[in-house]
Structures are given as C-alpha cells and as structure tokens.
Protein backbone atom coordinates (compact mmCIF):
# COMPACT_ATOMS: atom_id res chain seq x y z
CA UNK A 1 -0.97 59.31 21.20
CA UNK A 2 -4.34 58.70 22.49
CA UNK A 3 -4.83 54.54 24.09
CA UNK A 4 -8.27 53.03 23.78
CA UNK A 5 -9.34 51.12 27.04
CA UNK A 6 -12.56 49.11 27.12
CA UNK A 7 -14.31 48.58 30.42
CA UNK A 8 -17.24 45.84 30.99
CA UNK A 9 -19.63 47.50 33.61
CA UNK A 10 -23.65 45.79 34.31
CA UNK A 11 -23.86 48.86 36.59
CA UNK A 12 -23.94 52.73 36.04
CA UNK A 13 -20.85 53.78 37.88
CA UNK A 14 -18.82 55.49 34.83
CA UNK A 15 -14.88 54.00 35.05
CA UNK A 16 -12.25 56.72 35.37
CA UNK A 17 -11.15 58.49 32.62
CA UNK A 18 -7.13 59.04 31.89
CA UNK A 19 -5.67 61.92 30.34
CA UNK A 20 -5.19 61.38 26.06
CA UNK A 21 -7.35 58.21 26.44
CA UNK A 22 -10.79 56.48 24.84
CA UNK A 23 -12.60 54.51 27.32
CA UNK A 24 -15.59 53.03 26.40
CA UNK A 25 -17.91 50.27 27.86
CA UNK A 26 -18.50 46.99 27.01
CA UNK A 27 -22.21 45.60 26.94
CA UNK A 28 -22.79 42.05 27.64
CA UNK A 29 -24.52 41.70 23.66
CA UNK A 30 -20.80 43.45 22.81
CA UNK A 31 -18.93 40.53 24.64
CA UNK A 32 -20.68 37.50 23.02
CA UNK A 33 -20.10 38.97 19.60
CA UNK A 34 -16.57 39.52 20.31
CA UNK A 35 -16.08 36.08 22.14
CA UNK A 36 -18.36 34.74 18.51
CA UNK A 37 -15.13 36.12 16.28
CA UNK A 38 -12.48 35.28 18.68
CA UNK A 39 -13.95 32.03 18.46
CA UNK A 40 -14.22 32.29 14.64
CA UNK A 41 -10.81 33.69 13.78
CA UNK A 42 -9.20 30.73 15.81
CA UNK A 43 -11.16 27.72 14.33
CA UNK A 44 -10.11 29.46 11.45
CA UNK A 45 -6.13 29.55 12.09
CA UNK A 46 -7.12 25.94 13.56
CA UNK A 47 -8.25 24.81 10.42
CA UNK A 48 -5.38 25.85 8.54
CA UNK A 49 -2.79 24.40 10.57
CA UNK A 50 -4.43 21.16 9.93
CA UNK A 51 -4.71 21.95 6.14
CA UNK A 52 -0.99 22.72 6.49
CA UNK A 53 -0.18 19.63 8.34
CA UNK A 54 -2.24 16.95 5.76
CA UNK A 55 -0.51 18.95 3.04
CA UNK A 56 3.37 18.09 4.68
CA UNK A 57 1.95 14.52 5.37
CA UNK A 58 0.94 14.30 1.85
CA UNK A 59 3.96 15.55 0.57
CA UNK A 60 6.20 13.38 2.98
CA UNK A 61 3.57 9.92 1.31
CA UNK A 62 4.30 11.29 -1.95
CA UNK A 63 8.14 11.93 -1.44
CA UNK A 64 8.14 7.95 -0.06
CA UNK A 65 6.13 6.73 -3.02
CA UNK A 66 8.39 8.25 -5.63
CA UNK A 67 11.63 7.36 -4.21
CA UNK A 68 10.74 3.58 -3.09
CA UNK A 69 13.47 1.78 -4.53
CA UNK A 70 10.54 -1.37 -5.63
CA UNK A 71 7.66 -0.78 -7.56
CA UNK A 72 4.80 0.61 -6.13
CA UNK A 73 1.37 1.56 -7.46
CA UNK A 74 -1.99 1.96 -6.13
CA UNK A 75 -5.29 0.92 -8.22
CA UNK A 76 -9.03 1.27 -7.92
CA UNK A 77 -10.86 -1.70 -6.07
CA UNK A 78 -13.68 -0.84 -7.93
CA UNK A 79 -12.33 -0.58 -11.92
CA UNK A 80 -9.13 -1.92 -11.10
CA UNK A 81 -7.53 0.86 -13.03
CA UNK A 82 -4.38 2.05 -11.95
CA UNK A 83 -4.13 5.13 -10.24
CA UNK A 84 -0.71 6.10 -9.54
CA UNK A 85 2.86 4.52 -10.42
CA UNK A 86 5.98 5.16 -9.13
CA UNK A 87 9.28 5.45 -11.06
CA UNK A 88 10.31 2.12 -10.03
CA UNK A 89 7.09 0.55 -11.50
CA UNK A 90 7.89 2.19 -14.88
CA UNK A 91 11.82 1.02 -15.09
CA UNK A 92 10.64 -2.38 -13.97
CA UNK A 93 8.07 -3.48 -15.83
CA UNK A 94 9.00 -1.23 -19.21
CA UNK A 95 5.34 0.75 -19.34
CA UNK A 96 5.51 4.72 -19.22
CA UNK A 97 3.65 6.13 -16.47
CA UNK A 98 0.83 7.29 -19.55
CA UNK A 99 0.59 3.56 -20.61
CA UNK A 100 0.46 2.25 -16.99
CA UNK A 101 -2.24 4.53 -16.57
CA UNK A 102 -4.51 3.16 -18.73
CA UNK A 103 -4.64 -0.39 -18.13
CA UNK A 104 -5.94 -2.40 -14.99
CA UNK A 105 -3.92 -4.38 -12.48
CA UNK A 106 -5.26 -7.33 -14.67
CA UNK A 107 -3.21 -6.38 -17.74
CA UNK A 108 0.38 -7.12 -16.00
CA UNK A 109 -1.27 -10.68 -15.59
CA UNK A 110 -0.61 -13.81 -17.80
CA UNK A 111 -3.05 -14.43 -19.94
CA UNK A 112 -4.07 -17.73 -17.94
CA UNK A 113 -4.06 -16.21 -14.88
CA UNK A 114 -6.19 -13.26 -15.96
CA UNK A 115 -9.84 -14.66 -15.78
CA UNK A 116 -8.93 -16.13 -12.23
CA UNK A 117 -7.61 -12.86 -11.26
CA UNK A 118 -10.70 -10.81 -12.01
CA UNK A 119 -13.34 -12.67 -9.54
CA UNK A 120 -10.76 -11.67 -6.31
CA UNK A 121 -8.89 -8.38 -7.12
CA UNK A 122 -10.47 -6.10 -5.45
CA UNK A 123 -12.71 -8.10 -3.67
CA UNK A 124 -9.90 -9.91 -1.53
CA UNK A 125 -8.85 -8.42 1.82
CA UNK A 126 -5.57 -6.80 2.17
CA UNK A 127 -2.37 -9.03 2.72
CA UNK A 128 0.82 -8.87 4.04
CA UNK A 129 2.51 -11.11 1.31
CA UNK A 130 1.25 -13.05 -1.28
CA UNK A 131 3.12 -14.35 -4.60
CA UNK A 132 2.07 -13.79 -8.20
CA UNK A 133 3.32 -13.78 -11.50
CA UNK A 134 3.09 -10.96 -13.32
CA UNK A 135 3.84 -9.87 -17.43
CA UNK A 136 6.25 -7.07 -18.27
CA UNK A 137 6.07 -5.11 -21.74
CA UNK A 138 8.15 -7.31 -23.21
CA UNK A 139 6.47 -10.51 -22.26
CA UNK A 140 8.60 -11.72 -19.44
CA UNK A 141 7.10 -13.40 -17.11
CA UNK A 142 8.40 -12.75 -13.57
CA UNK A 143 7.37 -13.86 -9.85
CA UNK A 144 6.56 -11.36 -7.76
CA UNK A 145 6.13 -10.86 -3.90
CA UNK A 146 2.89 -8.80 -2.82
CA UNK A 147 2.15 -6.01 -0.30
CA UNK A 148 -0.99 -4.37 -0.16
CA UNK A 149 -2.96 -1.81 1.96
CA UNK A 150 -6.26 -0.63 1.46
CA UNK A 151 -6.38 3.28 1.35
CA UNK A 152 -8.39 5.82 0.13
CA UNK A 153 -7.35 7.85 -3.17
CA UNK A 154 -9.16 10.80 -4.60
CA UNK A 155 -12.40 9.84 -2.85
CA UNK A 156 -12.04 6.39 -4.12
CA UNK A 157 -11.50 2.97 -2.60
CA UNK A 158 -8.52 2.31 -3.50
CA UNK A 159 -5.50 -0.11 -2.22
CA UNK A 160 -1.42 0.27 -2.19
CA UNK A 161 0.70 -2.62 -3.59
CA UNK A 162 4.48 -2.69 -3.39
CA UNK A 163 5.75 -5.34 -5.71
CA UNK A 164 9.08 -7.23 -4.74
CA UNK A 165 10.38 -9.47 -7.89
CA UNK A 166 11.38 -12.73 -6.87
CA UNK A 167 11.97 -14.46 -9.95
CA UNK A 168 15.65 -14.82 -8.60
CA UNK A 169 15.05 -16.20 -5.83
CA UNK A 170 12.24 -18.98 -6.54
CA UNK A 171 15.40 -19.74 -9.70
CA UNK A 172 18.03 -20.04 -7.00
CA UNK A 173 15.22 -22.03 -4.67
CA UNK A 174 14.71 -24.30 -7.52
CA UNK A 175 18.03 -24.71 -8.11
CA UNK A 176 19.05 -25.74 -4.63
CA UNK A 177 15.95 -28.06 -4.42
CA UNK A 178 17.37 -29.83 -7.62
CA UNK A 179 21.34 -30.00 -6.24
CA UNK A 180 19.94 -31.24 -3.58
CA UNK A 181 17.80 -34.28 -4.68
CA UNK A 182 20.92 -35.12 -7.20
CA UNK A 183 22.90 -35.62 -4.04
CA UNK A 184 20.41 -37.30 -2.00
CA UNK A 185 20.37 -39.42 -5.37
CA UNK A 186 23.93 -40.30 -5.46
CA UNK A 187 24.37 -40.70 -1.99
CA UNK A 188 21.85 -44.03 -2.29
CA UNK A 189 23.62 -45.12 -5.78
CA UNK A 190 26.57 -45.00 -3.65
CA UNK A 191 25.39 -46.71 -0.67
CA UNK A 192 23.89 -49.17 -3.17
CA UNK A 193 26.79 -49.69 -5.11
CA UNK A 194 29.08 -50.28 -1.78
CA UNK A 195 26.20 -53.00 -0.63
CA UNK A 196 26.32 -54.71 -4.15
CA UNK A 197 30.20 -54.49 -3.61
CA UNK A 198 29.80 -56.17 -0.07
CA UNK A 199 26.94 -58.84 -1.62
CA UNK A 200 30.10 -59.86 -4.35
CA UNK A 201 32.88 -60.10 -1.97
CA UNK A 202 30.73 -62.13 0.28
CA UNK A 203 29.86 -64.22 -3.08
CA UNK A 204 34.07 -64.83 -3.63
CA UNK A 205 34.05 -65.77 -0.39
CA UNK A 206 31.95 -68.32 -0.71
CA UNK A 207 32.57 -69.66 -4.13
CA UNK A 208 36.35 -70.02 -2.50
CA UNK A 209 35.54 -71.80 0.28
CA UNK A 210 32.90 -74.13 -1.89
CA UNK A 211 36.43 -74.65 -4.36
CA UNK A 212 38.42 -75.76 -1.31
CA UNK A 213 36.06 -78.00 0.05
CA UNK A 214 35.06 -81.52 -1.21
CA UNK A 215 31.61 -82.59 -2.13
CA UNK A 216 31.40 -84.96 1.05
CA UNK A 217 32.01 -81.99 3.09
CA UNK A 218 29.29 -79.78 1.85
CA UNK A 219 26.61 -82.77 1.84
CA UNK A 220 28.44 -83.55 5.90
CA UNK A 221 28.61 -86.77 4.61
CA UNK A 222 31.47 -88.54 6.13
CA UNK A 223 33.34 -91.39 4.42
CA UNK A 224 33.57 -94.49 5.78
C-alpha cells in the first residue's frame, strides 16, 4: 500500500522519494491552516469535555437535591416563585410538586407574618440559620430552621433553602424551660416553708420559756 509523507521545505532541494510512497511539501500558508484546525478541532473536544463535566455536576446537584432527606426548594429572588421542590418538600408540607409550583415562598407563611415577610425575602442576604414559622396544607403551623444560598437557576437569581422543622424541639425546649421554673418554684416554697417551720419552733420556744418564767423575771424586777 502506498504511505503519504509530508515534508516542510522554505528551500528548493526536493526530499527523497521512497518506493510505493506520496511525498509532498508543505508550504508555510499550508502549516498555519493546519495548525488553525488542529487548534479548532481541540477547543472543540475541549469544549465538550467541559459540557460533559457541568452535565455530571448537574446531575450529581440534582441527584443531592432529590434525595435530601429535609425539604429543600429553591425560589426566585425576584417573584419569589418557587422554582424547584424536592420530594421531601412535597411529603412535608402536603403540596404536590404542581401546587408548590405555583405559589411564592410567601404562601407557606402565616397570614400575620406574610406582609412582614414580603419587604425582606429576597432582598435579605443569605444566612446560615435563621428560624421561621411556616403553614402546611393543612394549616399547621410549624417552626422551622433556615438554610439558604444564593445561586443562579435558569438564568435567574435565584437562592437554595433547606428547611429543618423544629417544632419538636422549641416543644421539648419549652417544656424543659417550664419543668424547670416549677422546680426552681418549689425549691423556694420549700425553703420557705422550712424557715416558717424554724420561725414557729423558735416561737414555742419562747412562749415556753415566757410560761416558766414569772412576771418579775421578765420585767428583771427583783423582789424585795
């Protein structure tokens, strides 16, 4: 079979030629064009990989989202809307991922806290953790522990909120706070009942000793 060789000459001196073989020479114009789709093909391949690699890291974000254990959504800083829901979000709070859809982070509010609400979501900076209430489907009112990260989503300014329900916890807090002023409250009615005890023996003690004694002795008037 016949082998193609290329040669790059600037002079005239003609390269050897083999036996079953193409040669042919390279011109300087033929190099740079050559060079140009080298350069081409591998920005190309370049450009894929990276394609390839947002696509796994996308995939991997997604994968994370879906199967966080809490609910998670993200919403639009600008509308509010929500943008995205995970599972957990829907099982939690009772709204399909259709209904979720169409409401605004405002609608899993109370309705007193909603007007306050509105002037800082959005607006406010990201935070690690931050408490709320917020309203489930079937009107329960539950405390919640915030997360939030501003991202971008779809080309829109958007920010990521994973939602930890405390309700329990602030219940049990509550509930230790109140055990725990009882006790503090028994504890002084029982260090004021032992004083009043002390106060009345003392009392007997002294009525006794004003029984025994005669009136001359208490006035230290001594008879004659």
């Amino acid at each position: 079979s016949a082998s193609v060789t290329a040669f790059f000459s600037t002079g005239s001196a003609t390269p050897p030629r083999r036996k079953h073989s193409v040669d042919y020479l390279l011109k300087p114009v033929q190099v740079e064009q050559l060079l140009q789709v080298v350069s081409v093909a591998t920005e190309r391949w370049q450009r894929k990989q990276a394609e390839v690699a947002l696509r796994e890291s996308e995939e991997r974000y997604r994968m994370l989202f879906e199967a966080n254990p809490q609910p998670v959504w993200v919403f639009c800083r600008q509308s509010l809307r929500f943008l995205a829901v995970n599972e957990a979000a829907v099982q939690h709070y009772g709204y399909s991922r259709e209904e979720f859809l169409g409401m605004t982070i405002a609608d899993i509010r109370p309705d007193a806290d909603r007007a306050a609400f509105r002037k800082v979501a959005g607006t406010q900076p990201s935070f690690d953790e931050k408490s709320w209430k917020h309203l489930k489907k079937n009107g329960t009112v539950i405390d919640v522990s915030i997360r939030t990260h501003d991202i971008v989503f779809d080309g829109k300014p958007a920010r990521i909120v994973l939602a930890v329900d405390i309700t329990d916890r602030i219940a049990a807090e509550r509930l230790i706070a109140a055990r725990a002023r009882q006790q503090a409250g028994v504890a002084g009615f029982a260090q004021r009942a032992l004083l009043a005890t002390d106060l009345m023996e003392l009392y007997r003690d002294a009525a006794a000793v004003v029984a025994e004694a005669s009136v001359d002795q208490l006035l230290g008037v001594a008879r004659g």
